[in-house]
C-alpha atoms as a PDB file:
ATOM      1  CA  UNK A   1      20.181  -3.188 -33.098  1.00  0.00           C
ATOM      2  CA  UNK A   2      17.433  -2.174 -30.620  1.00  0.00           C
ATOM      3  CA  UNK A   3      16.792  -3.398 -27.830  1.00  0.00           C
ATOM      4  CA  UNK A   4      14.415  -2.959 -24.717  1.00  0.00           C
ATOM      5  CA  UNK A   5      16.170  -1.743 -21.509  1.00  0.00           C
ATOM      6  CA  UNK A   6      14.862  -0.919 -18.019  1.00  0.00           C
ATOM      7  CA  UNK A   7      15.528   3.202 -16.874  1.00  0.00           C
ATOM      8  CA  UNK A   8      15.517   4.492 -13.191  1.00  0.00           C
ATOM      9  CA  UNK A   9      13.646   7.978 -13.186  1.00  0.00           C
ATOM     10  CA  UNK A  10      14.071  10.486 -10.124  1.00  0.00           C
ATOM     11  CA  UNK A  11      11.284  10.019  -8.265  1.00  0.00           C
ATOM     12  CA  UNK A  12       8.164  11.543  -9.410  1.00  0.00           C
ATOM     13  CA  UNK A  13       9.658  12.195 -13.151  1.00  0.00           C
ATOM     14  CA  UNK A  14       8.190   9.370 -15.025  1.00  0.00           C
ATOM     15  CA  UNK A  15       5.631  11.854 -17.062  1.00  0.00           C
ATOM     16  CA  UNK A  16       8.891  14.204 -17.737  1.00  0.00           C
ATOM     17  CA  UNK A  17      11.087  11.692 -18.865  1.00  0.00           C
ATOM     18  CA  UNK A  18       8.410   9.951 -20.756  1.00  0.00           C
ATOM     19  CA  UNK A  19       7.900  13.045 -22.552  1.00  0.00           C
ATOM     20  CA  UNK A  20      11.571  13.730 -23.188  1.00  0.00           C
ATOM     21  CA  UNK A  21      12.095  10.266 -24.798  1.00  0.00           C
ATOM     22  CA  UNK A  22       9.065  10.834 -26.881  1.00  0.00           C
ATOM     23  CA  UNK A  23      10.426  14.317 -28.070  1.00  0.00           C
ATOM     24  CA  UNK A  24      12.964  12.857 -28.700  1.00  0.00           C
ATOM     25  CA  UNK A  25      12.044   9.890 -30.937  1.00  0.00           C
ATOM     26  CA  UNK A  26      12.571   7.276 -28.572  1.00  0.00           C
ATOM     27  CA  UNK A  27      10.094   4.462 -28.300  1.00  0.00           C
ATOM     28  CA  UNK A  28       9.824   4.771 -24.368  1.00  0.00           C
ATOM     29  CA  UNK A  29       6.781   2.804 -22.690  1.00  0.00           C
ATOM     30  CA  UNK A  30       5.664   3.861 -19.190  1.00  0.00           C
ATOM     31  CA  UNK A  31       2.653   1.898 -18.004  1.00  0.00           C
ATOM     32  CA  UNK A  32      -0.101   3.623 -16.058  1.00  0.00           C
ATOM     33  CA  UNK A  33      -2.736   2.372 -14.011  1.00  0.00           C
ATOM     34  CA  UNK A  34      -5.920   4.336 -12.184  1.00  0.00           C
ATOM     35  CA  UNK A  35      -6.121   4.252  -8.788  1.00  0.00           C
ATOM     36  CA  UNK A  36      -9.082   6.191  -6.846  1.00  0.00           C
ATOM     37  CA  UNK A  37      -9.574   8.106 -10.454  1.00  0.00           C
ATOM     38  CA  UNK A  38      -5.923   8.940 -10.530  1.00  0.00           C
ATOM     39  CA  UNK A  39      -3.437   7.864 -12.950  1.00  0.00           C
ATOM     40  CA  UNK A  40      -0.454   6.421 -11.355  1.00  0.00           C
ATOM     41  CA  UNK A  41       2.925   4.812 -13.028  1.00  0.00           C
ATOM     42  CA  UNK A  42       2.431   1.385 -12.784  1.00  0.00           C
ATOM     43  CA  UNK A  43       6.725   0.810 -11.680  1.00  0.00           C
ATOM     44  CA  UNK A  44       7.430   3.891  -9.669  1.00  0.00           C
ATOM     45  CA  UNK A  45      10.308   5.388 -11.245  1.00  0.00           C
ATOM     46  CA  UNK A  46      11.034   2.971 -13.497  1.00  0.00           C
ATOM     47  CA  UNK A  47      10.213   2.629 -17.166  1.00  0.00           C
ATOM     48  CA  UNK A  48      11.130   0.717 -20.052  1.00  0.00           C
ATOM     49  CA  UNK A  49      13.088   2.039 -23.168  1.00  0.00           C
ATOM     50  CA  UNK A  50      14.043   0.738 -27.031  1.00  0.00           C
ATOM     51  CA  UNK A  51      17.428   2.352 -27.956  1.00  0.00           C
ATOM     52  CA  UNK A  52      20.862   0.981 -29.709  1.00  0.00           C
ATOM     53  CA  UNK A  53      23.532   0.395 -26.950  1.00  0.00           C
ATOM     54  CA  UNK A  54      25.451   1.292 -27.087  1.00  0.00           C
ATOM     55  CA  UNK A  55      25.398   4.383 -29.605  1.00  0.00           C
ATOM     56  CA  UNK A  56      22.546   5.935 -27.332  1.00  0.00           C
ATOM     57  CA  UNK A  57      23.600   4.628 -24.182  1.00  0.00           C
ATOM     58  CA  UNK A  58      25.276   8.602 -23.308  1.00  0.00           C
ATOM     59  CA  UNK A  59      21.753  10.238 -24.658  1.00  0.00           C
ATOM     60  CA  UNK A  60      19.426   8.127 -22.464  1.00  0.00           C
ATOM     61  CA  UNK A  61      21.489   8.126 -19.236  1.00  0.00           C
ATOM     62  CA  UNK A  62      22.450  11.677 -19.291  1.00  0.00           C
ATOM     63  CA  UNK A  63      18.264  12.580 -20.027  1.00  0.00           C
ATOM     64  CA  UNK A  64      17.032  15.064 -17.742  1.00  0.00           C
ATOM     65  CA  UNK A  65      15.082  13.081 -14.844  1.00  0.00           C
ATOM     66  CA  UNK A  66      16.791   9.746 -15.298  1.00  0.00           C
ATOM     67  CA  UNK A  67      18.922   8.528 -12.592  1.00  0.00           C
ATOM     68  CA  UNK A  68      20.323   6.043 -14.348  1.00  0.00           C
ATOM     69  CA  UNK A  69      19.922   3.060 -16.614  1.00  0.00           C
ATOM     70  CA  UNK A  70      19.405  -0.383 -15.354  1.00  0.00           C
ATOM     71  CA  UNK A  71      22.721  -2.723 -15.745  1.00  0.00           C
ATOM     72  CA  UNK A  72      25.805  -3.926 -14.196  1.00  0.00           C
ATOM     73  CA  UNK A  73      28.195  -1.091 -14.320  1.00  0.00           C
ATOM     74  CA  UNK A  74      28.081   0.923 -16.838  1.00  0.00           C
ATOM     75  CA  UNK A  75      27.012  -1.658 -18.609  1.00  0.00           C
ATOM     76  CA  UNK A  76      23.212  -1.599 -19.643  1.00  0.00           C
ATOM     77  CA  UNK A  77      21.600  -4.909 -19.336  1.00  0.00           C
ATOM     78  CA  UNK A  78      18.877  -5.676 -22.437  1.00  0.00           C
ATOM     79  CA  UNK A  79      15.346  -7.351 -21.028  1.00  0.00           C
ATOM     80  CA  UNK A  80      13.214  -9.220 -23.620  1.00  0.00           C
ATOM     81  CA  UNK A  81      10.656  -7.683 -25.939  1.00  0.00           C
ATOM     82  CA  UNK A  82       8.193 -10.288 -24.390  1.00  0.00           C
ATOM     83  CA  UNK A  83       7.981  -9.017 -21.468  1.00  0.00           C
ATOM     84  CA  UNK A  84       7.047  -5.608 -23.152  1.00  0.00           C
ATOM     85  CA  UNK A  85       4.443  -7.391 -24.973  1.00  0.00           C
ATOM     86  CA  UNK A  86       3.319  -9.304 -21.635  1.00  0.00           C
ATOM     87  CA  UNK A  87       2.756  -6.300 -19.756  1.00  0.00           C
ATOM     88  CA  UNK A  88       1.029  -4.331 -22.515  1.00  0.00           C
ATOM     89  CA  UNK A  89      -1.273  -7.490 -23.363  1.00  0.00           C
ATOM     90  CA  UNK A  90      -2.796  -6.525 -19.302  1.00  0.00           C
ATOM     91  CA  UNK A  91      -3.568  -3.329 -20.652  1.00  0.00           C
ATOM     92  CA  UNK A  92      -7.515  -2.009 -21.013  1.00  0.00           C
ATOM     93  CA  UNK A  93      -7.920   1.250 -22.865  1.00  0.00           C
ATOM     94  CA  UNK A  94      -4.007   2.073 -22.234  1.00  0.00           C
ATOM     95  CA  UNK A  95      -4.428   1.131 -18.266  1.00  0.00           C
ATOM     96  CA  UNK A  96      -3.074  -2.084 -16.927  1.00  0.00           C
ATOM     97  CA  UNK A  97      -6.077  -4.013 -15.793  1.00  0.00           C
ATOM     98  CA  UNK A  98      -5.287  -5.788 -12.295  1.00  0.00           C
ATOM     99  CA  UNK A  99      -7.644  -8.300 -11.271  1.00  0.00           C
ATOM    100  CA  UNK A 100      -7.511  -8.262  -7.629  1.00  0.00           C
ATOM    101  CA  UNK A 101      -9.915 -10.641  -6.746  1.00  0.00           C
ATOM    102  CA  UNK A 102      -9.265 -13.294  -9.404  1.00  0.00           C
ATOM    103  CA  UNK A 103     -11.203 -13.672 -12.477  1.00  0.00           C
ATOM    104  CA  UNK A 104     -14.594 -11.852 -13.423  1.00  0.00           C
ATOM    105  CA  UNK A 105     -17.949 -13.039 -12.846  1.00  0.00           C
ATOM    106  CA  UNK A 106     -20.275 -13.901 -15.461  1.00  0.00           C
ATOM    107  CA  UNK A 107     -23.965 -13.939 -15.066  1.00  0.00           C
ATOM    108  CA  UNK A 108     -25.232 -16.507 -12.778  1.00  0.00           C
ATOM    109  CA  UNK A 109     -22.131 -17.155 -10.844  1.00  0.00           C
ATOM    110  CA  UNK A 110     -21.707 -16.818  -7.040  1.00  0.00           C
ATOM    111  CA  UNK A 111     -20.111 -14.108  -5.725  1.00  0.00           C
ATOM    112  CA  UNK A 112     -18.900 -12.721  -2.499  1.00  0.00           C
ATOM    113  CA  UNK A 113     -18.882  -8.572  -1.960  1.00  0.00           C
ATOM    114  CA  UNK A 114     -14.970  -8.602  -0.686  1.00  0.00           C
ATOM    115  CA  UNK A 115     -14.866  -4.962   0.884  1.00  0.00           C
ATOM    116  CA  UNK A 116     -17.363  -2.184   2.220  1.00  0.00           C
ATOM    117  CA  UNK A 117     -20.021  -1.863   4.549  1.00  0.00           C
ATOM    118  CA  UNK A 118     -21.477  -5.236   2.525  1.00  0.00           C
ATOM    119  CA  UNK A 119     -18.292  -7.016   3.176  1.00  0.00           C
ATOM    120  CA  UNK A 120     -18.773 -10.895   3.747  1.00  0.00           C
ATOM    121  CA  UNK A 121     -22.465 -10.491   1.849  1.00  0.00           C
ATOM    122  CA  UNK A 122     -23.214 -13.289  -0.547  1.00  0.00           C
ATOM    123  CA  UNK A 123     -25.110 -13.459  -4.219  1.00  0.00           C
ATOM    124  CA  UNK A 124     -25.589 -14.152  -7.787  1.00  0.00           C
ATOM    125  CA  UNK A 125     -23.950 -11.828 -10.158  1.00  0.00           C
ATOM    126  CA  UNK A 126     -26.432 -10.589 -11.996  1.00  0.00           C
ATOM    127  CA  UNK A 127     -25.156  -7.744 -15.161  1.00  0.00           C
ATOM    128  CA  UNK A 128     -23.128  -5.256 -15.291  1.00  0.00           C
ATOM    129  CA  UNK A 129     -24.594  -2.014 -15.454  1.00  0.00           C
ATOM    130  CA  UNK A 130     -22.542   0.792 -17.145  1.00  0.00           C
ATOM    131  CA  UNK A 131     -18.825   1.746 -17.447  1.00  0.00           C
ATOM    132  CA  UNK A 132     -18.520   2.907 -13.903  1.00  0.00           C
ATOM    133  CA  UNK A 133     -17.452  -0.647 -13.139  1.00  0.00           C
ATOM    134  CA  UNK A 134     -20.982  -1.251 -11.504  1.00  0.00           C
ATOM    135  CA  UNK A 135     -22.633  -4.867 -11.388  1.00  0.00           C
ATOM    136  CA  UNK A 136     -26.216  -5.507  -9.945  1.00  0.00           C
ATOM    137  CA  UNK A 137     -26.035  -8.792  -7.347  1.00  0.00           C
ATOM    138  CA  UNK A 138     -28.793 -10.759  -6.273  1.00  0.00           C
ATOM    139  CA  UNK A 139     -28.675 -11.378  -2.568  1.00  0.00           C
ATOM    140  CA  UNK A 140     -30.239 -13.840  -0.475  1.00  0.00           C
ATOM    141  CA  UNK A 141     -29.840 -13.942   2.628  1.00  0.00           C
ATOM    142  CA  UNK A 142     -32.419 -15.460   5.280  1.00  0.00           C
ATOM    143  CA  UNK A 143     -35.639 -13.627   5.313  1.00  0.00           C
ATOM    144  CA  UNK A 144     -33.992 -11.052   3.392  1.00  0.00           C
ATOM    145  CA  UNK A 145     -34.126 -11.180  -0.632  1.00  0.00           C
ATOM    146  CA  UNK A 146     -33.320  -8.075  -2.521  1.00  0.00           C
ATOM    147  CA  UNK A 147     -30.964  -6.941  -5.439  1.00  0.00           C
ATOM    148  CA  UNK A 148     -27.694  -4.699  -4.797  1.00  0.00           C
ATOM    149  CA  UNK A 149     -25.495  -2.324  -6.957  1.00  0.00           C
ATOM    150  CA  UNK A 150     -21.735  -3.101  -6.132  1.00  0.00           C
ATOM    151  CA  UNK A 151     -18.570  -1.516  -7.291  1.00  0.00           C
ATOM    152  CA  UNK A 152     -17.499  -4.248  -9.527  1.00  0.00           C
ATOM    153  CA  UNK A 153     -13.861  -4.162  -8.164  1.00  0.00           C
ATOM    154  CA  UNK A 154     -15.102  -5.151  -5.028  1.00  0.00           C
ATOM    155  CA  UNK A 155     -16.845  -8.301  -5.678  1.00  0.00           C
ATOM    156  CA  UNK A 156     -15.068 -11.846  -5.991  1.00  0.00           C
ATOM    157  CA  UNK A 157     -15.884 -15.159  -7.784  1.00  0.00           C
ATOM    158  CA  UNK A 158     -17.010 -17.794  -5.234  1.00  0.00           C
ATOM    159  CA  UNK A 159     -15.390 -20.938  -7.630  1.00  0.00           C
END
């Protein structure tokens, strides 16, 4: 029976191996996030893999770029298929979606811009405004009342 195991890659071989697997008709998930536009494996040089140990225990460790599979021994060690399904469920348009200032904003609520030369500025979230992950904020600030366009990854919820 299949199961889900955890791989160790050499480092910088994720794509490779990932490709290998697939080649190979291996059900081999590798998540991915972006990072300053790039696309970066979310567990550097680790990924997870769906094969029958131990009939395909020799094919998978012995893959090009795989250092070796996660276990005790030579003995692999099998890690739920909910945790597969956790991770994937973080996933937006095949990226794992981090929120790193706790959870969005919705029209109306207080935010605080949390980085840049706006750092420690205060508003009302106003709308998104396209899918460059930019928001509009209403500031207000003393004699000063004007309307902003933020990176939205930058902002945080004031709760």
């Amino acid at each position: 029976m299949k199961k889900w195991y955890v791989i160790n890659t050499r480092p910088k071989k994720e794509s490779q191996v990932e490709k290998l697997f697939q080649e190979g008709g291996f059900e081999i998930y590798n998540p991915k996030y972006i990072h300053e536009k790039k696309v970066k494996p979310f567990f550097n040089g680790y990924e997870f893999i769906n094969f029958e140990y131990p009939e395909q225990y020799r094919t998978v460790k012995y893959t090009r770029g795989v250092k070796k599979v996660v276990g005790s021994g030579d003995r692999a060690v099998p890690i739920p298929a909910e945790i597969i399904k956790e991770i994937k469920a973080r996933e937006v348009n095949g990226y794992i979606e981090l929120e790193k200032y706790g959870e969005e904003p919705n029209t109306g609520d207080e935010i605080e811009v949390m980085e840049g030369p706006l750092k420690g500025f205060k508003g009302i979230f106003k709308k998104e405004l396209s899918q460059q992950e930019r928001v509009l904020v209403l500031l207000n600030y003393i004699t000063y009342q004007g309307r902003i366009v933020v990176d939205k990854r930058k902002i945080k919820k004031i709760l």
